[in-house]
C-alpha atoms as a PDB file:
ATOM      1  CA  UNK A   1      18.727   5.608  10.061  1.00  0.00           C
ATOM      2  CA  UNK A   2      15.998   7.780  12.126  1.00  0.00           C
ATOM      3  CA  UNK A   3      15.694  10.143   8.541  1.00  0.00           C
ATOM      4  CA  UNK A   4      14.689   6.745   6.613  1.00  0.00           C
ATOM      5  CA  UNK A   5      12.044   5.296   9.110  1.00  0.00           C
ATOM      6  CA  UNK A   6       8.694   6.092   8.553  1.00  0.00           C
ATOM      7  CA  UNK A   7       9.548   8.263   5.564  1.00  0.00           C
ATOM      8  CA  UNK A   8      10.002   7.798   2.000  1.00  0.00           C
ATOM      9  CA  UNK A   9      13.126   7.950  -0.039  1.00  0.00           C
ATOM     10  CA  UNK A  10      13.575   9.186  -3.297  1.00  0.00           C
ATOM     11  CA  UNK A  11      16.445   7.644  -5.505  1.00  0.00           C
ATOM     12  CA  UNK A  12      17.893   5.023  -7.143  1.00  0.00           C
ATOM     13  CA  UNK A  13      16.707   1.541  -5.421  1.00  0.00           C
ATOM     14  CA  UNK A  14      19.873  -0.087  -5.398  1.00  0.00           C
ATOM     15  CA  UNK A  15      21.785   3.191  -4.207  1.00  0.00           C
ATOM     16  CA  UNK A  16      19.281   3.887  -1.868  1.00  0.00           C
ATOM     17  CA  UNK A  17      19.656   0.266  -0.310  1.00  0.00           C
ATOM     18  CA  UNK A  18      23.448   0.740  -0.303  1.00  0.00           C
ATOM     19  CA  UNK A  19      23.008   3.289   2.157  1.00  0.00           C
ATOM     20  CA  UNK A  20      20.928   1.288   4.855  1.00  0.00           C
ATOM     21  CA  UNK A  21      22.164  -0.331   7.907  1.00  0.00           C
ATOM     22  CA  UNK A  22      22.739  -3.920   7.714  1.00  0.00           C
ATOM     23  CA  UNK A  23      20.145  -6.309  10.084  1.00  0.00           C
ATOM     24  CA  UNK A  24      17.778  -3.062  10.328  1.00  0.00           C
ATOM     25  CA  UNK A  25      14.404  -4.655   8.496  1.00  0.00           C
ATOM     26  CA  UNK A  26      12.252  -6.957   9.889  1.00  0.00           C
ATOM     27  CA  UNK A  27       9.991  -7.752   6.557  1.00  0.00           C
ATOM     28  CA  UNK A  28       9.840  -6.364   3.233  1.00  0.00           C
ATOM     29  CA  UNK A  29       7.511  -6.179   0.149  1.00  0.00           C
ATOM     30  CA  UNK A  30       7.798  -5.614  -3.292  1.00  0.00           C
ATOM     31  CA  UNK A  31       6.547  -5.670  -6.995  1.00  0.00           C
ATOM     32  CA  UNK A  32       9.381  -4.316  -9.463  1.00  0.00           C
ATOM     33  CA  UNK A  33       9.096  -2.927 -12.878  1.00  0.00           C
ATOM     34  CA  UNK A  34       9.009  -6.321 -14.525  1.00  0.00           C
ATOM     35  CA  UNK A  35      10.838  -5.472 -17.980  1.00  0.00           C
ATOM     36  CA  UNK A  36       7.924  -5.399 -19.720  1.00  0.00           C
ATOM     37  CA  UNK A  37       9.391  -4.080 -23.073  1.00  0.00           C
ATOM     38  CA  UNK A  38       7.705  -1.098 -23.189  1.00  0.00           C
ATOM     39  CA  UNK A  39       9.714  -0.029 -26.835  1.00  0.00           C
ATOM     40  CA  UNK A  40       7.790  -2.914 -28.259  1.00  0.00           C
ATOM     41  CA  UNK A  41       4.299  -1.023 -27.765  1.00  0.00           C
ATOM     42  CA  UNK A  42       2.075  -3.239 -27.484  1.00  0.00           C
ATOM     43  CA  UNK A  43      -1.304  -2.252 -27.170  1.00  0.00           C
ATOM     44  CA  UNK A  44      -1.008  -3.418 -23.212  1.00  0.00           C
ATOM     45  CA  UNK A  45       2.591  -2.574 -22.769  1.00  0.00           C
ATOM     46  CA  UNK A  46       1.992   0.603 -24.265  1.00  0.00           C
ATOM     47  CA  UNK A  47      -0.658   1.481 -21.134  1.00  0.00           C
ATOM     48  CA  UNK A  48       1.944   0.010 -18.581  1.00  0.00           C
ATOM     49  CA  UNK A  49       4.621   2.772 -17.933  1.00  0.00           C
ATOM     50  CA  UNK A  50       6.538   3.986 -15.017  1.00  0.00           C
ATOM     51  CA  UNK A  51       6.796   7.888 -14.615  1.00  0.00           C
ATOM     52  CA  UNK A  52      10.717   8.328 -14.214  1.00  0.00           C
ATOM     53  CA  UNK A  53      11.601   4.713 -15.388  1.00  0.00           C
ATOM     54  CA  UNK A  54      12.101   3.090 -18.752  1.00  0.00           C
ATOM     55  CA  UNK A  55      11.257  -0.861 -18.504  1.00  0.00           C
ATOM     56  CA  UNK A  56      13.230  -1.725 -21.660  1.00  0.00           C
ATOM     57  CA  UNK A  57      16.664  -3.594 -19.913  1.00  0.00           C
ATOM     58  CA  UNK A  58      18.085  -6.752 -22.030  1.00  0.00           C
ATOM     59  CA  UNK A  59      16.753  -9.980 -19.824  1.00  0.00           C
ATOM     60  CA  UNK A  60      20.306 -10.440 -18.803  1.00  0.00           C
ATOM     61  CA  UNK A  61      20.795  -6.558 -17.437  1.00  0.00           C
ATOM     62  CA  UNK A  62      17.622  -7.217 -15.631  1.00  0.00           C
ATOM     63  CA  UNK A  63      17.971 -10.009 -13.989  1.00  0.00           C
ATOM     64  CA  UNK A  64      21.605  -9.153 -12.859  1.00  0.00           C
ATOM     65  CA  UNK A  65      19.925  -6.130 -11.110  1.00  0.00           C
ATOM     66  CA  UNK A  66      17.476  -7.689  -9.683  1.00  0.00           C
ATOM     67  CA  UNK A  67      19.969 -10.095  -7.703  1.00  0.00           C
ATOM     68  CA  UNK A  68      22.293  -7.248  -6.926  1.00  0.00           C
ATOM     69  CA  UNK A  69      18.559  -5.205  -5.088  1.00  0.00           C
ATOM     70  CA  UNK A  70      18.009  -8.791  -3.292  1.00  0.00           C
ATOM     71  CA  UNK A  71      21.128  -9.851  -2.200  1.00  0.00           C
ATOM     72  CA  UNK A  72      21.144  -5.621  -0.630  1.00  0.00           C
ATOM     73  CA  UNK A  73      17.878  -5.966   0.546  1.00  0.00           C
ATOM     74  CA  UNK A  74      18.994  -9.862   2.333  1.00  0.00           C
ATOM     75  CA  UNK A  75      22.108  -7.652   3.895  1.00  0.00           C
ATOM     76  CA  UNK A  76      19.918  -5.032   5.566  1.00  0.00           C
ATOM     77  CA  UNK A  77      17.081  -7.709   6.716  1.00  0.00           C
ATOM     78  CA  UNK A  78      17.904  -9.002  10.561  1.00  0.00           C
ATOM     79  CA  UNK A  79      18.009 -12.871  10.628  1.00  0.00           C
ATOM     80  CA  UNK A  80      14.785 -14.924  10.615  1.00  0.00           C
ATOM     81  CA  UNK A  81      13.126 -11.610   8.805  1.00  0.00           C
ATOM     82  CA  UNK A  82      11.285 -12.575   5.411  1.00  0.00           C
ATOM     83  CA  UNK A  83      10.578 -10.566   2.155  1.00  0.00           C
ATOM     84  CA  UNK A  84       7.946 -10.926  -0.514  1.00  0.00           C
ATOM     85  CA  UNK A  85       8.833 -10.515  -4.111  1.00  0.00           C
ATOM     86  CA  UNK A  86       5.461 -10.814  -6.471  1.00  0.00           C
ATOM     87  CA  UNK A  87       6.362 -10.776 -10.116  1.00  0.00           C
ATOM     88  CA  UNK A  88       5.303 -12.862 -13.075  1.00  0.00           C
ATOM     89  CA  UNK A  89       6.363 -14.917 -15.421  1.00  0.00           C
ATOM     90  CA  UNK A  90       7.308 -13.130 -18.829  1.00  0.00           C
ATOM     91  CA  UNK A  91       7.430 -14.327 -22.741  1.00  0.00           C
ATOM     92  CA  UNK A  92       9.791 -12.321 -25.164  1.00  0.00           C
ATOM     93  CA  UNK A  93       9.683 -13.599 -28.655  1.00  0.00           C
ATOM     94  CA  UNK A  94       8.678 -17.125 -27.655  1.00  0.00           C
ATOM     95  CA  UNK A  95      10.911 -17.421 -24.926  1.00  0.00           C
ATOM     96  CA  UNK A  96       9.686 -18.403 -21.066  1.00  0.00           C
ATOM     97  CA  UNK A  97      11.367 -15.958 -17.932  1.00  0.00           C
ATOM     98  CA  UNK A  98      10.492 -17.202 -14.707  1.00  0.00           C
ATOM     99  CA  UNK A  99      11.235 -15.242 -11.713  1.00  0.00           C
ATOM    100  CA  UNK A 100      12.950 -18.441 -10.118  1.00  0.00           C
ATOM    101  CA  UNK A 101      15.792 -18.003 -12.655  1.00  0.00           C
ATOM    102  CA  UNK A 102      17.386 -15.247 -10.555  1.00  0.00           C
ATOM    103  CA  UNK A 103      16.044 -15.490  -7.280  1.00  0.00           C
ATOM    104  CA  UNK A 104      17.711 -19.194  -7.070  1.00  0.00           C
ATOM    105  CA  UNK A 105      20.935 -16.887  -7.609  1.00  0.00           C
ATOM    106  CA  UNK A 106      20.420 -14.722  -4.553  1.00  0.00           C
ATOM    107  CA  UNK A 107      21.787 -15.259  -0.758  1.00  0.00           C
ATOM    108  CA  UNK A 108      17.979 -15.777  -0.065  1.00  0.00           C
ATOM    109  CA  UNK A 109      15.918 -19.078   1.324  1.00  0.00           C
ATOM    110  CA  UNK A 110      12.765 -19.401  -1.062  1.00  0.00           C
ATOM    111  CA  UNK A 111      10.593 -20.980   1.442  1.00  0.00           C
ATOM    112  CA  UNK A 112       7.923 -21.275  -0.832  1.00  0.00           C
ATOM    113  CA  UNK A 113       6.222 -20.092  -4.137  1.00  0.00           C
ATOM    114  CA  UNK A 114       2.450 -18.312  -3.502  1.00  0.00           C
ATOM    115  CA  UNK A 115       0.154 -18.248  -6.675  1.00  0.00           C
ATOM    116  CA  UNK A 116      -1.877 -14.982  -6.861  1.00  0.00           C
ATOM    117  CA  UNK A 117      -4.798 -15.405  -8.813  1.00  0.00           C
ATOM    118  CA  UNK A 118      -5.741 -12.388  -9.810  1.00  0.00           C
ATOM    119  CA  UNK A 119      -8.775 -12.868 -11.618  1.00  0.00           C
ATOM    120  CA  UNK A 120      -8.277 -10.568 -14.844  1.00  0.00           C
ATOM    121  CA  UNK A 121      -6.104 -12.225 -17.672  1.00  0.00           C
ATOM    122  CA  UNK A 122      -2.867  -9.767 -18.096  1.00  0.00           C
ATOM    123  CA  UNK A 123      -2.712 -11.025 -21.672  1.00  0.00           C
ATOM    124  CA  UNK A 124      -5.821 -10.947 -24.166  1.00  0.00           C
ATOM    125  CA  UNK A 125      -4.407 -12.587 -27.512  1.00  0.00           C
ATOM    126  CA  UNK A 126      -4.551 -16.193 -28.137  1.00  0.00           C
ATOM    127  CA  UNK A 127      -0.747 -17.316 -28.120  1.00  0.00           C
ATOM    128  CA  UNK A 128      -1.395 -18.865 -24.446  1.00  0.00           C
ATOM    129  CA  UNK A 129      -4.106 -19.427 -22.157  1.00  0.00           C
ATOM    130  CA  UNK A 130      -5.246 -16.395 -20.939  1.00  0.00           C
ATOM    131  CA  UNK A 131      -2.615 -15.348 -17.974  1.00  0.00           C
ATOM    132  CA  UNK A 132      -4.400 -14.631 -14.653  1.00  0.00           C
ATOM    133  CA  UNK A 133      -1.677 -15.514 -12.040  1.00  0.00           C
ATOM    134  CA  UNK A 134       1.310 -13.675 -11.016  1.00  0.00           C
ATOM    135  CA  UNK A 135       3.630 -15.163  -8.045  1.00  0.00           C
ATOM    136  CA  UNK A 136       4.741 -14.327  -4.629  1.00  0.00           C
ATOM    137  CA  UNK A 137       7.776 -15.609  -3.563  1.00  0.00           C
ATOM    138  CA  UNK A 138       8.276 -15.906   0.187  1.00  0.00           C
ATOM    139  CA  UNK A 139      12.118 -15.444   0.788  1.00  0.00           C
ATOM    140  CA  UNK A 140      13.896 -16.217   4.522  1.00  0.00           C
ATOM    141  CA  UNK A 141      17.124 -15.029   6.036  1.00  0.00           C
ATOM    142  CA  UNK A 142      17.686 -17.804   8.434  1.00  0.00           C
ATOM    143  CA  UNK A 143      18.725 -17.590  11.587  1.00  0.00           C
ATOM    144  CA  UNK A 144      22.197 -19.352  11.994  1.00  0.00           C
ATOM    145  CA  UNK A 145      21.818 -21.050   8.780  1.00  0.00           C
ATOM    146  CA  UNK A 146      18.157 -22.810   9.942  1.00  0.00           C
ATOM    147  CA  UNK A 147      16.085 -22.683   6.852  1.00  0.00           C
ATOM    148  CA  UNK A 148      13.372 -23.903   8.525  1.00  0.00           C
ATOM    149  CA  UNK A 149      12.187 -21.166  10.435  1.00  0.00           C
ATOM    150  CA  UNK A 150       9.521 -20.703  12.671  1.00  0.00           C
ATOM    151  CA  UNK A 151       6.175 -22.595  12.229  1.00  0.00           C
ATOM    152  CA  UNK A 152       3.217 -19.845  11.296  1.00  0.00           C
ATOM    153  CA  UNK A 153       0.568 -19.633  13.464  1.00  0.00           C
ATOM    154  CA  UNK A 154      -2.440 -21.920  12.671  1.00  0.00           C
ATOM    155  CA  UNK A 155      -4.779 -18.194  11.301  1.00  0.00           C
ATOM    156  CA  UNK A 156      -2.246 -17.354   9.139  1.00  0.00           C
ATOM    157  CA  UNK A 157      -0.946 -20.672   7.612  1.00  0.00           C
ATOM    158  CA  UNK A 158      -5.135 -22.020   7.027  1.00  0.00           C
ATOM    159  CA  UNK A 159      -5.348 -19.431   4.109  1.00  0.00           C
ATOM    160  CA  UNK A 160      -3.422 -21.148   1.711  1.00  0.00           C
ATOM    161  CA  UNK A 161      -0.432 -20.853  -0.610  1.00  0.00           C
ATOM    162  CA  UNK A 162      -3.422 -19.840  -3.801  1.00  0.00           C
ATOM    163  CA  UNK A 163      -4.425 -16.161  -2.978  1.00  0.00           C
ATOM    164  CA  UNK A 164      -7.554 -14.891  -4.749  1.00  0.00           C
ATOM    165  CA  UNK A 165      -8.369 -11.238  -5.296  1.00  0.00           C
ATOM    166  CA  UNK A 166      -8.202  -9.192  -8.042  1.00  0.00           C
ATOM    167  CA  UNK A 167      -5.595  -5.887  -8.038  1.00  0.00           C
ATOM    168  CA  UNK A 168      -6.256  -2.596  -7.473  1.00  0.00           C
ATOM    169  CA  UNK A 169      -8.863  -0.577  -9.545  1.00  0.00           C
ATOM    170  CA  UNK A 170      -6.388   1.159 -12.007  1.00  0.00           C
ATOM    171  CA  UNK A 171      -9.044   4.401 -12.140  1.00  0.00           C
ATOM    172  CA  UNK A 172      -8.669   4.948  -8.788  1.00  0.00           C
ATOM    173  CA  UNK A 173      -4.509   4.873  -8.444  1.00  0.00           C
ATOM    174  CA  UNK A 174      -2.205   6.631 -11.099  1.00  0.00           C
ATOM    175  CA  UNK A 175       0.419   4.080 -10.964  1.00  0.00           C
ATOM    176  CA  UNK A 176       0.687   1.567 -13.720  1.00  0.00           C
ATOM    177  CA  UNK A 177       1.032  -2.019 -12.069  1.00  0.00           C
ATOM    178  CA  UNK A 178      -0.523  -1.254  -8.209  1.00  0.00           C
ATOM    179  CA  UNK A 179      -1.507  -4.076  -5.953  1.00  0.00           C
ATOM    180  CA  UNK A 180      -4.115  -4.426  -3.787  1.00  0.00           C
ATOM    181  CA  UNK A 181      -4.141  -3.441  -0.195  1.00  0.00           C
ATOM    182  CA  UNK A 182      -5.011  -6.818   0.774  1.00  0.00           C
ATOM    183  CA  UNK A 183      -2.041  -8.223  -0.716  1.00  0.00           C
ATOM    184  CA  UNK A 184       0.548  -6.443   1.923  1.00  0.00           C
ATOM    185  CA  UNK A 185      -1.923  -6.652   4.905  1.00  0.00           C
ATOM    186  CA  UNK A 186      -2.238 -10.075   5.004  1.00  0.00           C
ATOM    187  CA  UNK A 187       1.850 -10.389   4.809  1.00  0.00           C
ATOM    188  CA  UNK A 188       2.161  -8.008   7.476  1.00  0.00           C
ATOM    189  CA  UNK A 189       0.189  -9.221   9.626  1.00  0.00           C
ATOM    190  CA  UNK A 190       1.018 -12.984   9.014  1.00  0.00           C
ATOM    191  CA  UNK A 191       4.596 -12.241   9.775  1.00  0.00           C
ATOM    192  CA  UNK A 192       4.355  -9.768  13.153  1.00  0.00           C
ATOM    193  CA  UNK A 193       1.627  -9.999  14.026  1.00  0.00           C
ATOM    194  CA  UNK A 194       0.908  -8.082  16.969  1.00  0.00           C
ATOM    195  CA  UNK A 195       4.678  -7.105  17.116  1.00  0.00           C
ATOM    196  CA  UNK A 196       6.465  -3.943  16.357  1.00  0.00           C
ATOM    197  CA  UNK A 197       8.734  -3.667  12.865  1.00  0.00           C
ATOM    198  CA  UNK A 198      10.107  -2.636   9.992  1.00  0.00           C
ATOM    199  CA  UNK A 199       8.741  -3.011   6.893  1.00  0.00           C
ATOM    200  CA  UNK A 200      10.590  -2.012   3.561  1.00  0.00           C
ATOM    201  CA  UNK A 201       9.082  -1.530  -0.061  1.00  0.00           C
ATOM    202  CA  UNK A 202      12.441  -0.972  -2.210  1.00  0.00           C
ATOM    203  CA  UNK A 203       9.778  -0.215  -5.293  1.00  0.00           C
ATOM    204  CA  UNK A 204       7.249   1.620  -3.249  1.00  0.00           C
ATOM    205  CA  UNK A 205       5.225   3.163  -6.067  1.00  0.00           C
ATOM    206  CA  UNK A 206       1.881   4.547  -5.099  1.00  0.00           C
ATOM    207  CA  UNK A 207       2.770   3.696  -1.164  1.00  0.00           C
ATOM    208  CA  UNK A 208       0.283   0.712  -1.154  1.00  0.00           C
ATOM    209  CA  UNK A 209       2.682  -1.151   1.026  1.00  0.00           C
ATOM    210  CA  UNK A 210       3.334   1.383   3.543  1.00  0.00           C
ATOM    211  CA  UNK A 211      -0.132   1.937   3.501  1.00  0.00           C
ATOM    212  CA  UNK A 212      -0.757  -1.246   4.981  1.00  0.00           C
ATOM    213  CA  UNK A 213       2.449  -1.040   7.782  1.00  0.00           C
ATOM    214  CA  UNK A 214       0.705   1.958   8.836  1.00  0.00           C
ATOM    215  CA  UNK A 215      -2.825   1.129   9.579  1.00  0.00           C
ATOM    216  CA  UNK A 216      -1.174  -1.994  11.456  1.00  0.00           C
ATOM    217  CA  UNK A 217       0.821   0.011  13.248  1.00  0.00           C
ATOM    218  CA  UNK A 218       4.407  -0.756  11.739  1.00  0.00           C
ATOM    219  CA  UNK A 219       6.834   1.699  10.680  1.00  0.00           C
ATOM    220  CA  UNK A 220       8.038   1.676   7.325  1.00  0.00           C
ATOM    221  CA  UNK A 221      10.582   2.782   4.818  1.00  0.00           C
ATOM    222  CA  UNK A 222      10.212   3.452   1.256  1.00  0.00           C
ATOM    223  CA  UNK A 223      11.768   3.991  -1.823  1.00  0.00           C
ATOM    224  CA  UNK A 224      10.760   5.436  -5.017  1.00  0.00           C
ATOM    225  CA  UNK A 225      12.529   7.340  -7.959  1.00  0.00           C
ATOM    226  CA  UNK A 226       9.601   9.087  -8.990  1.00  0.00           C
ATOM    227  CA  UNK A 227       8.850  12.161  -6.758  1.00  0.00           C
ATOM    228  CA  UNK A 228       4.875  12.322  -8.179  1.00  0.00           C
ATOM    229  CA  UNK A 229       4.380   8.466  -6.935  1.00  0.00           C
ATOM    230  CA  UNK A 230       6.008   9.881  -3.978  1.00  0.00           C
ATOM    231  CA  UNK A 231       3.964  12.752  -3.123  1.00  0.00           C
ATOM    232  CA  UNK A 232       0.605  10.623  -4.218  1.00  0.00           C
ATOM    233  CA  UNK A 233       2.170   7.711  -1.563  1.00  0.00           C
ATOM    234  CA  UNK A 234       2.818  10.970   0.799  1.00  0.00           C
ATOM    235  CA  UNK A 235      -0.884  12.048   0.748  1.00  0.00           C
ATOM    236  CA  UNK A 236      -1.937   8.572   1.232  1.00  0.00           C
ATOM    237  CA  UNK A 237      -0.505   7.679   3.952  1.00  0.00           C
ATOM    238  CA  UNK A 238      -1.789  11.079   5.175  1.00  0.00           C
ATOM    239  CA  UNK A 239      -5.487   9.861   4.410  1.00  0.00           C
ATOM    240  CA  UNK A 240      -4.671   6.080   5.435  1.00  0.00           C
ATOM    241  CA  UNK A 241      -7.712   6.058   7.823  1.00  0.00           C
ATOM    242  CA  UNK A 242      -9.714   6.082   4.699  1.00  0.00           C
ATOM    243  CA  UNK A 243      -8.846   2.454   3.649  1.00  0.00           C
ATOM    244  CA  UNK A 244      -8.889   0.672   7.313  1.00  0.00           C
ATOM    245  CA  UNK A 245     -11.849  -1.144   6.307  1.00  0.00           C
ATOM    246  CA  UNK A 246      -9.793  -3.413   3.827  1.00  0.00           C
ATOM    247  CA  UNK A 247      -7.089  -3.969   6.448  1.00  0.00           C
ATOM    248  CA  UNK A 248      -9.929  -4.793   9.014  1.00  0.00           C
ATOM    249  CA  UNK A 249     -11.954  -7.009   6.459  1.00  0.00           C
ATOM    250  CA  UNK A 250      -8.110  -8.938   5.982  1.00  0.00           C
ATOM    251  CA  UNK A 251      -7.891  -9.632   9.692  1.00  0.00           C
ATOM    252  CA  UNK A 252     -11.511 -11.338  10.084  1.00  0.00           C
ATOM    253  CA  UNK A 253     -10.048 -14.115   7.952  1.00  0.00           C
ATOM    254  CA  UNK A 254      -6.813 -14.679  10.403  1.00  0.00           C
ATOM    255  CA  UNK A 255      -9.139 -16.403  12.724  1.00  0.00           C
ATOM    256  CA  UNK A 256      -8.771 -19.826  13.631  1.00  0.00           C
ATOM    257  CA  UNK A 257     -11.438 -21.908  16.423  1.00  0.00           C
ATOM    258  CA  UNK A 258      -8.831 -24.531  17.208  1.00  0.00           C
ATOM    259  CA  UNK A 259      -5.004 -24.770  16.085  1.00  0.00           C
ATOM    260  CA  UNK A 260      -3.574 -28.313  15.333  1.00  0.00           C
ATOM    261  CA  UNK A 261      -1.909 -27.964  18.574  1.00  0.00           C
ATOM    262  CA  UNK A 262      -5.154 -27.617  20.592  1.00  0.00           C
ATOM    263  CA  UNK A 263      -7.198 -30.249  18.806  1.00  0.00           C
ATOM    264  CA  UNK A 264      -4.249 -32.913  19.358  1.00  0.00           C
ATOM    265  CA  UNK A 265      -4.422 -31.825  23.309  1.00  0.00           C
ATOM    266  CA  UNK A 266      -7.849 -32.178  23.487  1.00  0.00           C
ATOM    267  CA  UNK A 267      -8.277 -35.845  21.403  1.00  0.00           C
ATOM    268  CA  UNK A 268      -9.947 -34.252  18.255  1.00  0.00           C
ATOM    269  CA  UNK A 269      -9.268 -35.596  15.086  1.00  0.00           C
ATOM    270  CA  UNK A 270      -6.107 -34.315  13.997  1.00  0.00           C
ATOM    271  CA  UNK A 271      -5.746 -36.103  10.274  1.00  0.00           C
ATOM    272  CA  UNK A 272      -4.172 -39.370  11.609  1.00  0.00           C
ATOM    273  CA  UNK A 273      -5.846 -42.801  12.277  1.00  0.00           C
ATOM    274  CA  UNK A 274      -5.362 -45.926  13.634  1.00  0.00           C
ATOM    275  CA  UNK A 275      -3.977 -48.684  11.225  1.00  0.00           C
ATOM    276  CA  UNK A 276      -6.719 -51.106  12.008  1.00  0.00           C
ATOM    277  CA  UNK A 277      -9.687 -48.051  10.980  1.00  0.00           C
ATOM    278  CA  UNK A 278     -11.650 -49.060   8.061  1.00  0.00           C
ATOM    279  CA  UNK A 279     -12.180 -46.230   5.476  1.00  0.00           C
ATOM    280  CA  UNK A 280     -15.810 -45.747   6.691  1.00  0.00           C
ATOM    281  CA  UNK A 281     -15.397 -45.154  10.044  1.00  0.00           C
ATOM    282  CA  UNK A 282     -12.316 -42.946   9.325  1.00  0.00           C
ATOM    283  CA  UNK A 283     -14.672 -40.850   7.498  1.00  0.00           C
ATOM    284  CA  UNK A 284     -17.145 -40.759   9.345  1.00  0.00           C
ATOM    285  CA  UNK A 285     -15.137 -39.465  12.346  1.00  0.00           C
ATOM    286  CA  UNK A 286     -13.759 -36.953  10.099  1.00  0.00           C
ATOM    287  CA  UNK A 287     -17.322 -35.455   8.920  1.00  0.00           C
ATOM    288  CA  UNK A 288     -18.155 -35.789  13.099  1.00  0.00           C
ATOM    289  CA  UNK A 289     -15.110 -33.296  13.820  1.00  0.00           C
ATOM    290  CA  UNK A 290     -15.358 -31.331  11.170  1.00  0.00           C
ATOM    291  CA  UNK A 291     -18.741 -30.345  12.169  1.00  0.00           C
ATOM    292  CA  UNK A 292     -17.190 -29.443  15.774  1.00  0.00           C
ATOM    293  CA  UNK A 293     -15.157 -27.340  14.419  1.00  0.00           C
END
């Protein structure tokens, strides 16, 4: 696989995937086309096109393919390795599609379901409220059939399953649906740490993901079908030094005084009380430690 690491591929996803060797990825990331209907023109759908792609697959093509990329992408992740699928859910002609549909389908552990509020509403008629979040779903390979996994570390797990920022400035990236720097660098570095890997974007795009595996000193793979994405992800990653300060301005919030651990070692209030504690003095040792803090 040395051609594929650190290097972008250009193809078919699920052919591409096909051709990569089984328990080689440590962590992946992606946001696929998510059928958006573009023959339907809408004035919104109409502005969100793929170059080299047509986003107009029946529901039931879709989803099909989308468990066929996963179940590839589970195959060629090593055991206890994680991946991140952000999509949305979708409305055609009245009818709900939730992502959970087809990724309950796939050989994957969804250990949990991360709202991304993104601030902007992705719809601006009336029929619903105004849509502002899209999900991330963490999925898990276990490691001989443990779903659990291993606990995160106290800076990564304190900032929440609701994840607030808006996506990336469409003026300044040509490709239709990109997400924000933050959104990978925080993954990244919640799942390695300081540890070497692999990270994979199957739908790599404008190379925001690889981007971020980069400037944290991962290697990467990608895969694209579109060779402009690919040569404006190319001369990204080229320039990458140019967006460190979002990376860095990520890692300030994976800081943590005292874990759970360390505040249990040391007697500090860890959440529990004594059955005999009246509410007041429960919270008034509460306010007392959380001023500590």
């Amino acid at each position: 696989m040395k051609g594929y690491i650190n290097n972008i591929i250009k193809g078919n996803t699920l052919s591409v995937l096909k051709t990569i060797d089984s328990n080689l990825i440590d962590i992946g990331i992606t946001s696929p086309p998510y059928n958006k209907q573009e023959k339907h023109k809408g004035w919104l759908v109409k502005n969100v096109q793929y170059d080299s792609y047509k986003d107009i697959k029946t529901e039931e093509e879709y989803q099909e393919e989308q468990i066929e990329i996963l179940n590839e992408i589970f195959r060629i992740t090593k055991e206890g390795g994680s991946f991140f699928y952000n999509h949305k859910t979708r409305w055609e002609r009245g009818q709900m599609f939730h992502p959970i549909q087809w990724l309950a389908k796939t050989n994957w552990t969804i250990r949990q379901e991360i709202i991304w509020d993104r601030m902007i509403a992705a719809n601006i008629r009336g029929w619903r409220y105004w849509q502002v979040d899209e999900r991330i779903y963490w999925l898990y390979k276990p490691i001989n059939k443990n779903k659990i996994g291993i606990e995160l570390e106290s800076k990564h797990a304190l900032l929440t399953s609701i994840w607030r920022f808006p996506p990336e400035n469409g003026k300044k990236n040509p490709h239709p649906a990109p997400f924000p720097l933050t959104l990978p660098s925080r993954i990244i570095t919640s799942m390695l740490n300081d540890t070497d890997g692999i990270v994979l974007d199957p739908y790599c795009g404008s190379g925001t993901t690889l981007v971020a595996a980069s400037l944290l000193n991962k290697k990467y793979i990608g895969i694209d079908i579109s060779e402009d994405y690919i040569q404006y992800a190319k001369d990204r990653l080229q320039n990458a030094s140019s967006e460190m300060k979002i990376v860095l301005e990520e890692l300030q919030k994976h800081i943590v005084q005292k874990t759970f651990k360390q505040r249990k070692q040391q007697g500090a209030f860890t959440g529990k009380h004594k059955n005999n504690s009246n509410t007041e003095e429960v919270l008034q040792a509460t306010v007392k430690q959380l001023h500590l803090l």
